[in-house]
Protein backbone atom coordinates (compact mmCIF):
# COMPACT_ATOMS: atom_id res chain seq x y z
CA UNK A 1 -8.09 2.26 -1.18
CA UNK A 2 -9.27 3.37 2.41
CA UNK A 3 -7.44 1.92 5.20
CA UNK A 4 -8.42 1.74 8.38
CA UNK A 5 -7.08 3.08 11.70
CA UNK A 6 -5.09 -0.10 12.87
CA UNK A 7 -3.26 -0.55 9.29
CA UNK A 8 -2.82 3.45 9.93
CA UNK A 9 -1.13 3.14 12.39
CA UNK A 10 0.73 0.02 12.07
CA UNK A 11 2.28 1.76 9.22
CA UNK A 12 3.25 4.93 10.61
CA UNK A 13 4.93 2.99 13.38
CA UNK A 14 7.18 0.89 11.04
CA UNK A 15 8.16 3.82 9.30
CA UNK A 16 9.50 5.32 12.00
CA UNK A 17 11.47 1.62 12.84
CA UNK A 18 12.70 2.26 9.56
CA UNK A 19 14.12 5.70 9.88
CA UNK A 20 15.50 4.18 12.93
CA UNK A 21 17.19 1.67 11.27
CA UNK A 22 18.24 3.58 8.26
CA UNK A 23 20.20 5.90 10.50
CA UNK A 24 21.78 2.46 12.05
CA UNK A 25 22.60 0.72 8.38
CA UNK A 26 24.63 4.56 7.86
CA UNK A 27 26.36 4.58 11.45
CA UNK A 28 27.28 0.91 10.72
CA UNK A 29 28.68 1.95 7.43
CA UNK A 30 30.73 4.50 8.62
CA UNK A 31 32.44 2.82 11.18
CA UNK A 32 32.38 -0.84 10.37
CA UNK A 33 32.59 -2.48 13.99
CA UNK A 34 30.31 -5.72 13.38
CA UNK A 35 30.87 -6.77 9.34
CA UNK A 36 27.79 -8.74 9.97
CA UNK A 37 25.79 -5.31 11.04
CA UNK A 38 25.87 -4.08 7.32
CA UNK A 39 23.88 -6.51 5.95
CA UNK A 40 21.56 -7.79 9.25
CA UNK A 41 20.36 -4.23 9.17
CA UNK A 42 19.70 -3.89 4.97
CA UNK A 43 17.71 -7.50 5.40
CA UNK A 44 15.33 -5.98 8.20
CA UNK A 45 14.93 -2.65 6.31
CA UNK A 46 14.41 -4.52 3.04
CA UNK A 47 11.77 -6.52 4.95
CA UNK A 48 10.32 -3.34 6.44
CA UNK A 49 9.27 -1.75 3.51
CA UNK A 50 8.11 -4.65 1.87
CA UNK A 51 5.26 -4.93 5.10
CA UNK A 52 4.74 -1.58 4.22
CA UNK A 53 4.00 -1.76 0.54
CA UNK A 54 2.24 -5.12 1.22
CA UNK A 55 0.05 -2.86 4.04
CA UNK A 56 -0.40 -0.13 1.99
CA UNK A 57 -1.66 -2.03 -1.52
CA UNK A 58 -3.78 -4.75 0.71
């Protein structure tokens, strides 16, 4: 399927959020500060990629 330049784009920039918060979720489970960090941060990156797969398959 073709997408076009806004989904494009909307996608590249929520993978790079999710890099970002990848490399969070493994700095928070390194050094456990916040216990509530650990999962906050594998909620928003579980709801990242699903915007992404829903993007990409729409």
């Amino acid at each position: 399927m073709s997408m076009n330049k806004k989904d494009k784009k909307q996608v590249e920039s929520l993978k790079k959020k999710l890099a970002n918060l990848q490399q969070q979720l493994s700095g928070a489970k390194k050094q456990p500060d916040d216990p509530a960090d650990v999962p906050r941060l594998e909620k928003e990156i579980a709801a990242m990629q699903k915007q992404i797969h829903d993007l990409l398959n729409s």
